[in-house]
N, C-alpha and C. Protein backbone atom coordinates (compact mmCIF):
# COMPACT_ATOMS: atom_id res chain seq x y z
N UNK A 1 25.38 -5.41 -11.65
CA UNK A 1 24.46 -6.49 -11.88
C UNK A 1 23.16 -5.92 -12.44
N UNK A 2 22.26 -6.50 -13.40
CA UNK A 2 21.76 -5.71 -13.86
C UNK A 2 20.32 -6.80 -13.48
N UNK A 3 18.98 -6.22 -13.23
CA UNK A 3 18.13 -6.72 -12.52
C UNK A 3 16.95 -6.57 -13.55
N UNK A 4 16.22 -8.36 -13.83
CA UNK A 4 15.17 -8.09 -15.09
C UNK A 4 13.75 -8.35 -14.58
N UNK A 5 13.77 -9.03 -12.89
CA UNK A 5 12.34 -9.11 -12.37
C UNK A 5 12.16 -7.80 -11.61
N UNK A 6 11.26 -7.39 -12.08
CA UNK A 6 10.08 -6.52 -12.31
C UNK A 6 8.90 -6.59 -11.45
N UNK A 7 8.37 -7.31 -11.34
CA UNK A 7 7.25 -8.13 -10.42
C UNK A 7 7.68 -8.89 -9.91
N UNK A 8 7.14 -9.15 -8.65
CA UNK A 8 7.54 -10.01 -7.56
C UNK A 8 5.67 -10.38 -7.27
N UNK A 9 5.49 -11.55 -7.35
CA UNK A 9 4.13 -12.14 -6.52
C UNK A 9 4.39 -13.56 -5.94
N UNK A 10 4.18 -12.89 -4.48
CA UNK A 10 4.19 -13.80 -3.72
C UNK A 10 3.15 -14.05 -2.42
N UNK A 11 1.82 -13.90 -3.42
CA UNK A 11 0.42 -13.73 -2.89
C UNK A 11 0.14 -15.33 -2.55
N UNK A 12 -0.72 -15.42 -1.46
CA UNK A 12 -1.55 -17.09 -1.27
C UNK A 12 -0.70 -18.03 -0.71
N UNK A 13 0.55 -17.54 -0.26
CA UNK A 13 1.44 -18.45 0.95
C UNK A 13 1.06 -18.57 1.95
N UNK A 14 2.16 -19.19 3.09
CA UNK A 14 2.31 -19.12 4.18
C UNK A 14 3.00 -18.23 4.67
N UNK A 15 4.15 -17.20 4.01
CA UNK A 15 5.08 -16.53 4.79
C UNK A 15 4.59 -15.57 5.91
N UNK A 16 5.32 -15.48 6.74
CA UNK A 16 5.23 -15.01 8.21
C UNK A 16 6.36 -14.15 8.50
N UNK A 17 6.09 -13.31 9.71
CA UNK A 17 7.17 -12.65 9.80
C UNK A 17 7.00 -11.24 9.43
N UNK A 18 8.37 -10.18 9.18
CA UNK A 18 7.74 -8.88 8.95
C UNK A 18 8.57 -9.07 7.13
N UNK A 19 7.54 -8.06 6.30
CA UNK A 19 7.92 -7.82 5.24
C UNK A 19 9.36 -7.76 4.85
N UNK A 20 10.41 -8.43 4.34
CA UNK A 20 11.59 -8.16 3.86
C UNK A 20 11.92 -6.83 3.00
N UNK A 21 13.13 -6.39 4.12
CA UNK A 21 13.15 -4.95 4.05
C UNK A 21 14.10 -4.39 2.66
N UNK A 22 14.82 -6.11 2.15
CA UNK A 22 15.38 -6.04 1.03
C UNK A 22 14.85 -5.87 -0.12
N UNK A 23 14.35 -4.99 -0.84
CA UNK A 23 13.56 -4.84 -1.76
C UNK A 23 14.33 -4.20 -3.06
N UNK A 24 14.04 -4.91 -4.57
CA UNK A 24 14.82 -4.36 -5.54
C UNK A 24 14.09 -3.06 -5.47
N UNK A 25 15.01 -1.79 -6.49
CA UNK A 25 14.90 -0.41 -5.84
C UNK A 25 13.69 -0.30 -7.57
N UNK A 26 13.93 -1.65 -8.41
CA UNK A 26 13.28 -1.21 -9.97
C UNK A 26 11.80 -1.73 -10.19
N UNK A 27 11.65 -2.47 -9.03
CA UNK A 27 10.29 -3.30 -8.56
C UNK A 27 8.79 -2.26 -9.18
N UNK A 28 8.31 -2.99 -10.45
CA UNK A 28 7.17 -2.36 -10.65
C UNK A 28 5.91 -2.60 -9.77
N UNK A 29 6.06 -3.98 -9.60
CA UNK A 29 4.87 -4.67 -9.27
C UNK A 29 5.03 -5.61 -8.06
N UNK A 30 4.60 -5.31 -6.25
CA UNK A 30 4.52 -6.39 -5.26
C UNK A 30 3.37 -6.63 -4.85
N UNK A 31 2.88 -7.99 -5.29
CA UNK A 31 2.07 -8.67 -4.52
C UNK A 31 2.56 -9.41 -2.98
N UNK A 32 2.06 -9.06 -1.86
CA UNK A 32 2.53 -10.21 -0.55
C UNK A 32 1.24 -10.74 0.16
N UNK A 33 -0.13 -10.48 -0.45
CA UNK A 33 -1.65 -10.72 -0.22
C UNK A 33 -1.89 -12.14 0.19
N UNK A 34 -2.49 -11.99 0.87
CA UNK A 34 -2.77 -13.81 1.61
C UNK A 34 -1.69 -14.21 2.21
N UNK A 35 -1.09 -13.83 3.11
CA UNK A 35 0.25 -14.63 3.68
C UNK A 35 -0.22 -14.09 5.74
N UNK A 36 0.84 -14.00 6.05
CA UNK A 36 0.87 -13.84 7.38
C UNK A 36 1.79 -13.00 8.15
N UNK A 37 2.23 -11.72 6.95
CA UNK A 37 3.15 -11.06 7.50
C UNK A 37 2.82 -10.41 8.72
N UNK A 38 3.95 -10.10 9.43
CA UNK A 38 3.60 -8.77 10.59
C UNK A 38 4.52 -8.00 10.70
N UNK A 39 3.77 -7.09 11.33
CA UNK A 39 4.94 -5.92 11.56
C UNK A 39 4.54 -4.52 10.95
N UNK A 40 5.37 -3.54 10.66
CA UNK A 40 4.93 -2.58 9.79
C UNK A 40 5.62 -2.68 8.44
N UNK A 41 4.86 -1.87 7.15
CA UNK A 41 5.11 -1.70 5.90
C UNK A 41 6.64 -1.10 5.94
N UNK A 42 7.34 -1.54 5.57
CA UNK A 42 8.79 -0.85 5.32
C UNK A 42 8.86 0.17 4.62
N UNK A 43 9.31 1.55 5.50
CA UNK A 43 9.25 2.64 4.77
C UNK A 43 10.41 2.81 3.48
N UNK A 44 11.40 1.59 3.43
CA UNK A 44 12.27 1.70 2.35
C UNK A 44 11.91 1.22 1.40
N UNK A 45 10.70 0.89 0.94
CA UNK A 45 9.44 1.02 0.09
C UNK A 45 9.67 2.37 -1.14
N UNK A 46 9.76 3.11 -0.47
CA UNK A 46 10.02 4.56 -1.15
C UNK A 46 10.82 4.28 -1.97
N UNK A 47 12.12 3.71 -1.90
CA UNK A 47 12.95 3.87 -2.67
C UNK A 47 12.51 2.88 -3.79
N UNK A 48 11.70 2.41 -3.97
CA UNK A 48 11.22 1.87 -5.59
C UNK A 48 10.47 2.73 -6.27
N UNK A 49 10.84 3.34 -6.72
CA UNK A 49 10.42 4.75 -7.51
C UNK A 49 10.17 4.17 -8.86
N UNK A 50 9.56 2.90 -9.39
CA UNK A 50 9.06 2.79 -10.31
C UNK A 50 7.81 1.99 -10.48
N UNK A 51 7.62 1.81 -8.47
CA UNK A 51 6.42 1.13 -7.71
C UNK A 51 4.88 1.43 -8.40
N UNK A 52 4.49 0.29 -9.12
CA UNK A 52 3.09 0.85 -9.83
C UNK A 52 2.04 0.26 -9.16
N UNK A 53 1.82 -0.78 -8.51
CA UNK A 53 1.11 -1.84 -7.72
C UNK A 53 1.86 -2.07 -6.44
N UNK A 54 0.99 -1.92 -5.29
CA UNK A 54 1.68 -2.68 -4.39
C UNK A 54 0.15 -3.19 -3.30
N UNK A 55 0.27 -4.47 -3.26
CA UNK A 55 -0.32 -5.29 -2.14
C UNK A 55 0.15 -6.03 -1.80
N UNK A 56 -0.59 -5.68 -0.47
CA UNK A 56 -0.55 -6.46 1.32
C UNK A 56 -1.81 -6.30 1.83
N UNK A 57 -3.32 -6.94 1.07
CA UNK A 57 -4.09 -6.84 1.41
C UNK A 57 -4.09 -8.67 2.15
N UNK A 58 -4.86 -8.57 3.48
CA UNK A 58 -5.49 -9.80 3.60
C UNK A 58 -3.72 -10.45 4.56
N UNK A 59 -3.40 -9.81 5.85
CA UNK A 59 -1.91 -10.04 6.57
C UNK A 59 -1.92 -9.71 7.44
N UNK A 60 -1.26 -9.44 8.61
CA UNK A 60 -1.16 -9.30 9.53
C UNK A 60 -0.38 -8.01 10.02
N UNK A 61 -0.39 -6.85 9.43
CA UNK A 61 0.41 -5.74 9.34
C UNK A 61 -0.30 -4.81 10.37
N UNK A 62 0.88 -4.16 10.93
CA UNK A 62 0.32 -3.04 11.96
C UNK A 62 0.24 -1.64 11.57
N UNK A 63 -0.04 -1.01 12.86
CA UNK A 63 0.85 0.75 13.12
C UNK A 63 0.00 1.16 11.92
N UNK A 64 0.92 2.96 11.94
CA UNK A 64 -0.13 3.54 10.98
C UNK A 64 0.49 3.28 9.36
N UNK A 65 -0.13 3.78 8.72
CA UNK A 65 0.27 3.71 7.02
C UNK A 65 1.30 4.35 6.59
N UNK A 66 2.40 4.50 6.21
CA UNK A 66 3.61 4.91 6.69
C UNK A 66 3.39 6.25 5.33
N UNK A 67 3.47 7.50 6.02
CA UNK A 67 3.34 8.80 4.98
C UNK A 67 4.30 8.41 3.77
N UNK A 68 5.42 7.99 3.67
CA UNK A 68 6.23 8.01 2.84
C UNK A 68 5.91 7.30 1.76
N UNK A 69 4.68 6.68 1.74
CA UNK A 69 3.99 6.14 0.72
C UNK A 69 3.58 6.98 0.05
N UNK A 70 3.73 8.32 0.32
CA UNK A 70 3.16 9.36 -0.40
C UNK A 70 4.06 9.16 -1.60
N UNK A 71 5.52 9.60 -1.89
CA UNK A 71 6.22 9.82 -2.28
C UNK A 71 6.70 8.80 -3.72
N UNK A 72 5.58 7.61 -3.92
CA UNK A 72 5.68 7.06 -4.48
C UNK A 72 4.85 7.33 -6.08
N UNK A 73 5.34 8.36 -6.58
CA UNK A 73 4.67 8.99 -7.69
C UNK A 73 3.82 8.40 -8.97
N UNK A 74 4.30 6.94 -9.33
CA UNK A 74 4.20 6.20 -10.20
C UNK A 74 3.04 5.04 -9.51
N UNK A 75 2.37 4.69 -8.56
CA UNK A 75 2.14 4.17 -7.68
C UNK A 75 0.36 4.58 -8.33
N UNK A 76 -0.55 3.06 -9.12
CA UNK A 76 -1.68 3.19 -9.60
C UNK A 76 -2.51 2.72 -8.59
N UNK A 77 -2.31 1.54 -7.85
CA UNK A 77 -2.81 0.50 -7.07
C UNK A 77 -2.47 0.30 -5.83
N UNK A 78 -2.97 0.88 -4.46
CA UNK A 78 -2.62 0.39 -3.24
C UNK A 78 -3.51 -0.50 -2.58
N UNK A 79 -3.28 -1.93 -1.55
CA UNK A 79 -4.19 -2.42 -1.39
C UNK A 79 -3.36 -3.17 -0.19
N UNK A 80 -3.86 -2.33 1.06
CA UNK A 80 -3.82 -2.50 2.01
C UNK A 80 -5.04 -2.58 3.06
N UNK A 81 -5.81 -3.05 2.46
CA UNK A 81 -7.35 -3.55 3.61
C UNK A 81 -7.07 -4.93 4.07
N UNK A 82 -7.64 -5.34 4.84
CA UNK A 82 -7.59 -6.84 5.93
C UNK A 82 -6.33 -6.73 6.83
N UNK A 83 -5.91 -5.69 7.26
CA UNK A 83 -4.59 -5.94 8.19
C UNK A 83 -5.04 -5.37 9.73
N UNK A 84 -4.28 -4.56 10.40
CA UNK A 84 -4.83 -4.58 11.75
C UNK A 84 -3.85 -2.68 11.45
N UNK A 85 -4.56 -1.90 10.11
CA UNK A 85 -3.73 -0.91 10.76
C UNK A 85 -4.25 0.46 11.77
N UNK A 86 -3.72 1.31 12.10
CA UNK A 86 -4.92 2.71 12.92
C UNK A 86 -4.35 3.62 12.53
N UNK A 87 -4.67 4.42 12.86
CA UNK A 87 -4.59 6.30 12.87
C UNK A 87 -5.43 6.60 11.54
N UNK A 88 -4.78 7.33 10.77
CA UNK A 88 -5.70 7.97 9.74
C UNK A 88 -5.11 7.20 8.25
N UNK A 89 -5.77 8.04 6.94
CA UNK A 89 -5.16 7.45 5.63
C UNK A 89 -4.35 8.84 5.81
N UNK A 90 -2.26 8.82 5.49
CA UNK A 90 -1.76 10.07 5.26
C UNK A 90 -2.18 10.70 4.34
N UNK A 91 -2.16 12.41 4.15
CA UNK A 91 -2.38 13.10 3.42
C UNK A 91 -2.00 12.95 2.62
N UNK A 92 -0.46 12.49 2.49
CA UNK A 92 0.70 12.58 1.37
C UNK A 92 0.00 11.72 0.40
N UNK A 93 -0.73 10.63 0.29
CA UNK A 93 -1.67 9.60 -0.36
C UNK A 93 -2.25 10.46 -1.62
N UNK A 94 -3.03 11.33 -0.99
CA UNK A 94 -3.90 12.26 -1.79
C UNK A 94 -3.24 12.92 -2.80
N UNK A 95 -1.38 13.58 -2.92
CA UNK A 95 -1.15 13.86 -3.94
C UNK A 95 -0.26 12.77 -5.33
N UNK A 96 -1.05 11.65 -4.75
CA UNK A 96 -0.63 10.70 -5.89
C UNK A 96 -1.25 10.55 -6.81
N UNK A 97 -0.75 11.32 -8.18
CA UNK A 97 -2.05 11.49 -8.71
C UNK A 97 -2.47 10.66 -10.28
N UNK A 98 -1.60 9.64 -9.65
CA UNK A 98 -1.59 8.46 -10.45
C UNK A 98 -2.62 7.06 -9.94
N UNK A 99 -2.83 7.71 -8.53
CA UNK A 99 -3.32 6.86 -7.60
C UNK A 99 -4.53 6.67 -7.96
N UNK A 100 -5.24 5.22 -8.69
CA UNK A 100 -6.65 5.43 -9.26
C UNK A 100 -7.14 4.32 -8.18
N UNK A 101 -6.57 3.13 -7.18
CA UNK A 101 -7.14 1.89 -6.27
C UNK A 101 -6.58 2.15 -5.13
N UNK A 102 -7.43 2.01 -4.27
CA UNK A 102 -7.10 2.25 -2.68
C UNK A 102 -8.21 1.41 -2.40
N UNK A 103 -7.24 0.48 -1.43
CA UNK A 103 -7.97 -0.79 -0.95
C UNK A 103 -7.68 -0.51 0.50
N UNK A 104 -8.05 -0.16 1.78
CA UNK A 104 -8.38 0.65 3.02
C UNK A 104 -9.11 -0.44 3.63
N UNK A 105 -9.89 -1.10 3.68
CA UNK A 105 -10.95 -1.37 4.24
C UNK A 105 -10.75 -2.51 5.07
N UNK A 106 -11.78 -2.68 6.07
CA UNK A 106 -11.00 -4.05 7.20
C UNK A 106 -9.84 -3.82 8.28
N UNK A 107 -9.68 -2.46 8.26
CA UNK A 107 -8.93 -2.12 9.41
C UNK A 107 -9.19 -1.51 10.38
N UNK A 108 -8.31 -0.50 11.43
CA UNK A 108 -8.86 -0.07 12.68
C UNK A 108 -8.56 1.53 12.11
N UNK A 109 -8.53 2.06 10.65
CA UNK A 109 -8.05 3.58 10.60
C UNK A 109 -9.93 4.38 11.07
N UNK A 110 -9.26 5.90 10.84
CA UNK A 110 -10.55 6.61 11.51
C UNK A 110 -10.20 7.59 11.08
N UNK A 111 -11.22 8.49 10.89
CA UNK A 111 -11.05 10.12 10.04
C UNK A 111 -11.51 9.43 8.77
N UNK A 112 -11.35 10.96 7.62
CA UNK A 112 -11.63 10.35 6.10
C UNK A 112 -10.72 10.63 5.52
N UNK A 113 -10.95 10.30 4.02
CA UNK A 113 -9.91 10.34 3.01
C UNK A 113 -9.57 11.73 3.29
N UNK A 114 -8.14 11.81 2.14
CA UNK A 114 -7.44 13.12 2.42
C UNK A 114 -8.90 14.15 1.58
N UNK A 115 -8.63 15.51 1.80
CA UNK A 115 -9.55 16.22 1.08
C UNK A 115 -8.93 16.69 -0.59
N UNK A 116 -7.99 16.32 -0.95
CA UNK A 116 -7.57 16.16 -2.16
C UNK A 116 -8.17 15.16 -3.17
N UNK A 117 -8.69 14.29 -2.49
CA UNK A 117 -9.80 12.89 -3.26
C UNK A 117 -11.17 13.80 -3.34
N UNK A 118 -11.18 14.86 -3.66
CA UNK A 118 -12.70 14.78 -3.67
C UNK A 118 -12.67 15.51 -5.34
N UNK A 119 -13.13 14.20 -6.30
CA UNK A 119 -12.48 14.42 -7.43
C UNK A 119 -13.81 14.27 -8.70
N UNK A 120 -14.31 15.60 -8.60
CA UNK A 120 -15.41 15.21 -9.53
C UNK A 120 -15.79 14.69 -10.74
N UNK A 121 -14.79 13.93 -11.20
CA UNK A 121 -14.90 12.92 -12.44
C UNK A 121 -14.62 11.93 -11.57
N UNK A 122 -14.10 11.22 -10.53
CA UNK A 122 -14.51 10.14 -10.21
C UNK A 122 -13.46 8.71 -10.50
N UNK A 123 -12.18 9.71 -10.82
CA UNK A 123 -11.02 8.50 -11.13
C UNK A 123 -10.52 8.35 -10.03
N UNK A 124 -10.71 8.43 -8.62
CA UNK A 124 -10.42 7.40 -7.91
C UNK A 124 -11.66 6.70 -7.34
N UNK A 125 -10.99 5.43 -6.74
CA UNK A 125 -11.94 4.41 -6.52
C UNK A 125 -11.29 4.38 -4.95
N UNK A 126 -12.07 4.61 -3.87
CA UNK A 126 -11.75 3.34 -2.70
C UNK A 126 -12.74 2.96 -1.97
N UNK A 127 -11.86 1.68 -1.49
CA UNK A 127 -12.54 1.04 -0.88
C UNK A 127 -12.42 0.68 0.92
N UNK A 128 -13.34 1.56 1.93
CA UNK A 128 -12.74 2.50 3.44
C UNK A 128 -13.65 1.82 3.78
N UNK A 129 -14.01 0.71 4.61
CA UNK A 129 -15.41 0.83 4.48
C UNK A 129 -15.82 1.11 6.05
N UNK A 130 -14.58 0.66 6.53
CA UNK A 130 -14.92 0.99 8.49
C UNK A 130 -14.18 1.99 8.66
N UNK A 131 -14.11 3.62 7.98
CA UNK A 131 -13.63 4.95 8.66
C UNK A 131 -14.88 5.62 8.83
N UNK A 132 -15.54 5.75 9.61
CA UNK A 132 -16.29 6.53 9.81
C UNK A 132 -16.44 7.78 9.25
């Protein structure tokens, strides 16, 4: 079967519940922002290895940020602020080095960015605003 959506946005609902763990593996682009998911980010996430965007800003998501987000090489845009997550941002984050948006902010994490962000031209952007 051969699969031509690409993007999936399904930002500004009602859906509830935890993230559907069924995910196409060719998925460039997920929006799930403004809804009411819970639970944690599905680490079978990874396996969309052509993942360029992904938000779940503004939901109901827990636990920590799942490292295996590292692994997502192609991956420009993360935007996971407004949820309820803790522990730290993973290291693995830091060698994405495609990674130019990190949306962090509005949660319960603590510590700082990885020390691989400290990037003196200034192509990444985030936005942490309660890590101390």
């Amino acid at each position: 079967m051969t699969h031509f959506n690409r993007t999936t946005i399904l930002q500004n609902n009602s859906f509830h519940g935890k993230v559907p763990s069924e995910i196409d593996r060719l998925l460039r682009v997920l929006f799930l922002s403004n809804n009411s998911f819970q639970g944690t980010v599905p680490t079978n996430l990874t396996h969309c290895s052509e993942l360029k965007e992904l938000n779940v800003i503004d939901n109901k998501l827990d636990g920590k940020i799942p490292e295996e987000l590292g692994s997502l090489s192609k991956l420009r845009a993360l935007g996971l602020a407004n949820n309820i997550f803790t522990g730290r941002i993973p290291a693995s984050l830091g060698n994405l080095s495609s990674l130019t948006l990190l949306f962090v902010g509005d949660n319960n994490l603590e510590g700082n960015q990885p020390d691989s962000w400290n990037d003196p031209f200034g192509h990444r952007e985030s936005c942490k605003s309660n890590i101390p």
